[in-house]
Protein backbone atom coordinates (compact mmCIF):
# COMPACT_ATOMS: atom_id res chain seq x y z
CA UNK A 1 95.54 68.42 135.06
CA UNK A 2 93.33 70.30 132.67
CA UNK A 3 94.28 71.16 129.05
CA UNK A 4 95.48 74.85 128.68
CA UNK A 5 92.69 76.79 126.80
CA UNK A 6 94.15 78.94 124.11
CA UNK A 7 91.57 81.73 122.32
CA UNK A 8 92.22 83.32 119.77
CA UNK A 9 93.57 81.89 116.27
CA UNK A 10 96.83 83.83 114.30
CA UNK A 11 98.05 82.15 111.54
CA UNK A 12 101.58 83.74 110.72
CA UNK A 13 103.44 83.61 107.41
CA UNK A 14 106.92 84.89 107.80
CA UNK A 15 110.39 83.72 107.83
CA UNK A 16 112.17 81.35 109.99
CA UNK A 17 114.97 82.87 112.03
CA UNK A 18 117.31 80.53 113.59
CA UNK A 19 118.63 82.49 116.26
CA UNK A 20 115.15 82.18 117.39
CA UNK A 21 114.77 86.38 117.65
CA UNK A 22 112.52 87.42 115.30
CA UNK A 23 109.94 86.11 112.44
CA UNK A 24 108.52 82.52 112.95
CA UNK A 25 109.75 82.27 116.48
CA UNK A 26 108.78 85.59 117.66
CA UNK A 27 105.49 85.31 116.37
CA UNK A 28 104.74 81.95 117.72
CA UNK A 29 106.04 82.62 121.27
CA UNK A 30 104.19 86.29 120.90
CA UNK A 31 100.61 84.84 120.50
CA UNK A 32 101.14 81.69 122.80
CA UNK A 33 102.84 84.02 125.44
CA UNK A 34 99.46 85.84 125.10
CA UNK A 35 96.99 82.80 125.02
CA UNK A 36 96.27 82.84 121.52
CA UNK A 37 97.04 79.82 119.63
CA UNK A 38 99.36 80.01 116.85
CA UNK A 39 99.77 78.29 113.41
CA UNK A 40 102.52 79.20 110.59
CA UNK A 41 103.30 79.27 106.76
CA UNK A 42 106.86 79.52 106.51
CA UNK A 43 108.50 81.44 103.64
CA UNK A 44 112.23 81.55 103.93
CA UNK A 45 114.99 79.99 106.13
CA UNK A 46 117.74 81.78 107.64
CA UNK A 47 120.80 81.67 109.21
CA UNK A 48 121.36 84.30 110.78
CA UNK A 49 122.49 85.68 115.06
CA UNK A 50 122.12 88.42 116.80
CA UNK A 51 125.19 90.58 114.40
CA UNK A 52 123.52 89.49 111.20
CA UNK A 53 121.45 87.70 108.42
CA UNK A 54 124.44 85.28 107.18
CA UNK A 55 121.92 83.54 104.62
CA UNK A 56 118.35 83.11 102.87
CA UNK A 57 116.77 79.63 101.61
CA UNK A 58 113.57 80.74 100.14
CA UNK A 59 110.74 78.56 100.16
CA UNK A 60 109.30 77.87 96.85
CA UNK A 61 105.78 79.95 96.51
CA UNK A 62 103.33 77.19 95.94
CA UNK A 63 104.65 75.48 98.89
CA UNK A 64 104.17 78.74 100.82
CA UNK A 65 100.52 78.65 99.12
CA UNK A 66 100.11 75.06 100.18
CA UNK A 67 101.06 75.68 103.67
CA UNK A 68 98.41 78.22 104.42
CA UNK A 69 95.40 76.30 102.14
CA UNK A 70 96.03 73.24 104.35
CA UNK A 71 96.17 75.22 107.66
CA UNK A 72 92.74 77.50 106.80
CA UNK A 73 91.11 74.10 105.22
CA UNK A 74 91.50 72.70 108.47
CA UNK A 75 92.50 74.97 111.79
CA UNK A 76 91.17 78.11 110.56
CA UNK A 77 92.12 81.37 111.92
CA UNK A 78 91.09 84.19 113.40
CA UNK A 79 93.38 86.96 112.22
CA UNK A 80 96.27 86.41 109.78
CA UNK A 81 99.63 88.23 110.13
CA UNK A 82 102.06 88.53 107.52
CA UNK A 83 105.59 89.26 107.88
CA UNK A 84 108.39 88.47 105.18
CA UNK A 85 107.80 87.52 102.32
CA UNK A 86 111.08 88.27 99.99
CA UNK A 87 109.88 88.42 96.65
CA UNK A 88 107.31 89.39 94.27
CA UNK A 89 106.42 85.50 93.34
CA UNK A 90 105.62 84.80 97.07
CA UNK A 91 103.88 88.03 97.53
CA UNK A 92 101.24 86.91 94.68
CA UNK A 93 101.36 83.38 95.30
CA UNK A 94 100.14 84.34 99.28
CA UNK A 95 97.45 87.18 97.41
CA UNK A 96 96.03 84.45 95.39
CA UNK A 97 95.85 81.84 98.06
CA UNK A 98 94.32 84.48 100.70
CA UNK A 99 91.65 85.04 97.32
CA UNK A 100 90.60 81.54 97.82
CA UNK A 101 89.18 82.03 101.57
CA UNK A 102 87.01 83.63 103.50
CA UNK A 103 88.11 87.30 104.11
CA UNK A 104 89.78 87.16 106.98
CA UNK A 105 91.50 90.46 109.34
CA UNK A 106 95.20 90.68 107.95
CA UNK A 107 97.51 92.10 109.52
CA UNK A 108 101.00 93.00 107.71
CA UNK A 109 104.35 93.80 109.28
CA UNK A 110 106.67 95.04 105.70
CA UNK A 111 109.44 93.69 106.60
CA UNK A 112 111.72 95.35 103.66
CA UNK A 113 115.23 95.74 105.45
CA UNK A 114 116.63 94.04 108.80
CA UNK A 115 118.17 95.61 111.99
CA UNK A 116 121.69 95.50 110.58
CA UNK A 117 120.96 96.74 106.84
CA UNK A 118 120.23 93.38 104.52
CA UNK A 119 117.38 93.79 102.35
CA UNK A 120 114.75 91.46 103.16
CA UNK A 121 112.67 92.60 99.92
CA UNK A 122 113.44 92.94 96.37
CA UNK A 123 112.67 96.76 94.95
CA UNK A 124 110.00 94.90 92.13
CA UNK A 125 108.19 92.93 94.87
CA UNK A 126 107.05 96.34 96.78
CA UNK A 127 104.56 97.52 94.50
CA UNK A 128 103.13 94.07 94.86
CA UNK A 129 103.42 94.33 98.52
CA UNK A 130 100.91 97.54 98.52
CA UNK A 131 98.64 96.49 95.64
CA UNK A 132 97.64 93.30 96.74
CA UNK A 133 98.29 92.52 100.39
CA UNK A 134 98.67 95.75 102.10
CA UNK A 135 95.69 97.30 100.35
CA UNK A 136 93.76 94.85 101.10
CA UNK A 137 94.51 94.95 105.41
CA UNK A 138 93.06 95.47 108.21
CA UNK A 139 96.34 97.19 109.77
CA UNK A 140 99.55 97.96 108.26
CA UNK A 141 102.76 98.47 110.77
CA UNK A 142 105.65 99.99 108.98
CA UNK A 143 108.89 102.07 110.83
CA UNK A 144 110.32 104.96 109.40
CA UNK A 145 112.47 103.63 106.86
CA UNK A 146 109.62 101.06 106.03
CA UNK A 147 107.38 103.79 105.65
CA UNK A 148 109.98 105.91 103.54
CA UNK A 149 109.97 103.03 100.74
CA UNK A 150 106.13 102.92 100.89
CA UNK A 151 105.66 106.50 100.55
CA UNK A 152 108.40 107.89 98.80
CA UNK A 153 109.03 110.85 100.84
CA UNK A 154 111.60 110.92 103.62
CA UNK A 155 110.03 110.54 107.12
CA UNK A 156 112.86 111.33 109.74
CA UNK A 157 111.05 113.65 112.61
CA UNK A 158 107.74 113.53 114.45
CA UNK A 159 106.63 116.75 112.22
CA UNK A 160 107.46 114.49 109.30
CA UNK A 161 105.56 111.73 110.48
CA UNK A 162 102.36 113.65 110.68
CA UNK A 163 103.04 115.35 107.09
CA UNK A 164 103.15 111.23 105.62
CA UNK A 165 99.79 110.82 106.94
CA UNK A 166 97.73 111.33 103.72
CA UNK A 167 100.55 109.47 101.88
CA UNK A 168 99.93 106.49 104.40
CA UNK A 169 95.89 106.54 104.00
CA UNK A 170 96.75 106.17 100.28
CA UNK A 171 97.90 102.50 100.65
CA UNK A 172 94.81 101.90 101.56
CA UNK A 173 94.38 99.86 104.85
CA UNK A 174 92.57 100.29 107.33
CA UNK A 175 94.87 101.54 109.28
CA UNK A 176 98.16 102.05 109.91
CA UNK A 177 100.51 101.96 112.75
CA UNK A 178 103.27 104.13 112.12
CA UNK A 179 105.80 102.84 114.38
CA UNK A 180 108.46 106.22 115.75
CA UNK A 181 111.82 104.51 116.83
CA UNK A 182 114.08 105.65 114.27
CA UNK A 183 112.93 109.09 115.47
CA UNK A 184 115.81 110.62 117.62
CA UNK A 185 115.15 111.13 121.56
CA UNK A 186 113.94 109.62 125.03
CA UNK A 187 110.53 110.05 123.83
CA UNK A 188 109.07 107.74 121.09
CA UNK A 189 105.48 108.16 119.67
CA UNK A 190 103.80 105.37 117.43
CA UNK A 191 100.63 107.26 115.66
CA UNK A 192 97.71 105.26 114.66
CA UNK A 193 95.99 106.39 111.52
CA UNK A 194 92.96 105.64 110.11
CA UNK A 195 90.57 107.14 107.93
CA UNK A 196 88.93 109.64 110.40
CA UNK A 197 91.24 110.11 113.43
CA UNK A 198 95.04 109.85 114.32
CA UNK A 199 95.61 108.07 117.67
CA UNK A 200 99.09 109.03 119.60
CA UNK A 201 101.09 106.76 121.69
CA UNK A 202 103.47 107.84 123.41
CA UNK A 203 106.51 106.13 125.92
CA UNK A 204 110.01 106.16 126.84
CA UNK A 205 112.80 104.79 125.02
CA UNK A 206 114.76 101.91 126.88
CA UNK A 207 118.54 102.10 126.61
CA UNK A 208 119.02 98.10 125.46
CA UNK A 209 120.27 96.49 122.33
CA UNK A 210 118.05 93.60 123.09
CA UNK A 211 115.80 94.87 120.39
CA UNK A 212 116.09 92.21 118.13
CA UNK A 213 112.45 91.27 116.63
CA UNK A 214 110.54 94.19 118.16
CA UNK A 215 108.49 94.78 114.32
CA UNK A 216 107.73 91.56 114.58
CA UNK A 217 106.27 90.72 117.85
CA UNK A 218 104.90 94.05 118.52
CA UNK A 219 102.80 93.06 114.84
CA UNK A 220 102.18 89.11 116.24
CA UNK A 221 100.75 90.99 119.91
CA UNK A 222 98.46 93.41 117.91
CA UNK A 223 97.10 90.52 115.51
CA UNK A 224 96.88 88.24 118.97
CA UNK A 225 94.45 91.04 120.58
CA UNK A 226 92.10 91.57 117.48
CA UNK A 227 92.01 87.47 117.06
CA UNK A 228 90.58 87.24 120.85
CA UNK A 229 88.34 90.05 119.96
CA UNK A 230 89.97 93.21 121.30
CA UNK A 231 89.31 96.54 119.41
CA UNK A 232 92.52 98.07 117.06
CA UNK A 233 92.98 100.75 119.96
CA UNK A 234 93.33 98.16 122.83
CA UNK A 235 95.14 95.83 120.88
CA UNK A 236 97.72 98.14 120.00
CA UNK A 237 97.79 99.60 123.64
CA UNK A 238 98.44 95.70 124.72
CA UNK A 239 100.93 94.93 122.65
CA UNK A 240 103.24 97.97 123.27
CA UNK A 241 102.83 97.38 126.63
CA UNK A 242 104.13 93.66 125.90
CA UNK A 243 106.59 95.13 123.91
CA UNK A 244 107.93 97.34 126.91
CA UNK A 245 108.48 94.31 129.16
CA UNK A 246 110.26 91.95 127.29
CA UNK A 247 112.77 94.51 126.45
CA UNK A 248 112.77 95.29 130.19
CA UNK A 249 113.29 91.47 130.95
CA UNK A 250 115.32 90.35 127.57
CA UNK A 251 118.06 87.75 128.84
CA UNK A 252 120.69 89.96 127.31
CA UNK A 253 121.50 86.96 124.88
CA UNK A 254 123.93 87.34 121.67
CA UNK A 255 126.71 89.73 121.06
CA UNK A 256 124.94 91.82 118.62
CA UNK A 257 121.08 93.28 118.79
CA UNK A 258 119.79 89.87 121.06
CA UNK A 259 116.42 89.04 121.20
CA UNK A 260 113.46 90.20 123.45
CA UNK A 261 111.87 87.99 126.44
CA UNK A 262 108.56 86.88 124.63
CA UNK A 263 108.26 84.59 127.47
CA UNK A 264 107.57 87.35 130.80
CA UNK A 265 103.67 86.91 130.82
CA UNK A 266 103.96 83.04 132.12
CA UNK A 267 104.38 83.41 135.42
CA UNK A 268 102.88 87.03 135.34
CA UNK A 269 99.51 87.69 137.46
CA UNK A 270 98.86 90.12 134.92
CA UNK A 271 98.48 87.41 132.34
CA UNK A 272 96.58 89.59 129.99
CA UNK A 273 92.94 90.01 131.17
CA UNK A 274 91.38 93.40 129.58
């Protein structure tokens, strides 16, 4: 039997989540669900469920540094995606290590505050966040309350969204996917931004609490698309779509917000041609 072929390259740094929802996992089975190939730099354990974060071991930062050297010395990648990083020493030790390499797409999912309310980020580390990874990326992906601490004006309406758009452009990405969920009503819209246009998406929302890890693999799809050489529009377009199904098809796992079925595209005909 032949050897599966995997294109596209997506090295993830993020943290490990055991319940197997979110970060690490959800990025891994996001790109492999989507034929990319996927290698990691892991920054923090936890132990947490579907009801909550019960507890953070935080890898020390060199070793986060090391992790990603050795993979980019040797696999390479085609697009690098970042998701938590916890604190201001990681933050710079994963700035100075991305310094050392080619300059490669990037990008970064904040992750500042989980589904149930624990802060993921420390209040210092932010302005690191934007000054040296986030200005630096190819495509930021914040929610609302995400976007709130990044901007520092309150973003709770789809009028409000479009009045942080300047704020946004002043991060300095790219571009950035300002992700609508938090907004109340059936109808959710995700605007891209980027210098010269705004781009609207626009679908339903699906009654479930199998939302667990939705930042994060919608993030992991979009890097997976521009790593196998789809533009920012299609990628984006891809991975919401991706995004749709697997809360469609989530195994209703966990007593709490359970995770999504990253796995739907394996047996799919629709296996992801473009």
């Amino acid at each position: 039997m032949p050897s599966a072929v995997f294109l596209g390259r997506v090295l993830a740094i993020a943290g490990s989540d055991s319940g197997g929802g979110a970060g690490i996992q959800a990025d891994i089975k996001t790109v492999t669900a989507l034929g990319g190939y996927a290698a990691t730099a892991i920054t923090a354990v936890t132990d947490q469920d579907t009801q909550s974060i019960h507890g953070v071991h935080s890898v020390p930062p060199s070793f986060v540094a090391s992790q990603i050297s050795t993979v980019l010395n040797d696999l390479g990648a085609d697009v690098i995606k970042i998701g938590m990083l916890g604190s201001e020493e990681v933050i710079n030790a994963v700035a100075d290590v991305l310094a050392m390499h080619a300059d490669f797409p990037l990008v970064v999912d904040p992750v500042m505050v989980s589904k149930g309310g624990h802060r993921l980020i420390s209040e210092d580390a932010v302005g690191e966040l934007k000054r040296r990874l986030i200005s630096n990326s190819t495509l930021v992906t914040p929610n609302l309350p995400e976007a709130e601490i990044l901007t520092g004006i309150e973003i709770k309406t789809l009028s409000d969204m479009y009045a942080s758009i300047d704020r946004l452009r002043g991060l300095g990405a790219d571009a950035v996917l300002l992700k609508g969920g938090h907004v109340e009503g059936d109808t959710l819209v995700d605007l891209l931004i980027t210098n010269d246009r705004v781009d609207k998406f626009q679908g339903h929302r699906i009654a479930s609490t199998s939302t667990h890890g939705t930042g994060c693999t919608l993030a992991s799809a979009i890097a997976t698309g521009l790593a196998q050489g789809l533009s920012l529009n299609d990628s984006v377009s891809r991975a919401r779509l991706y995004v749709v199904r697997a809360i469609e098809t989530a195994p209703k796992y966990g007593q709490g917000h359970g995770p999504l079925n990253h796995g739907h595209t394996i047996n799919s005909s629709a296996r992801w041609a473009w």
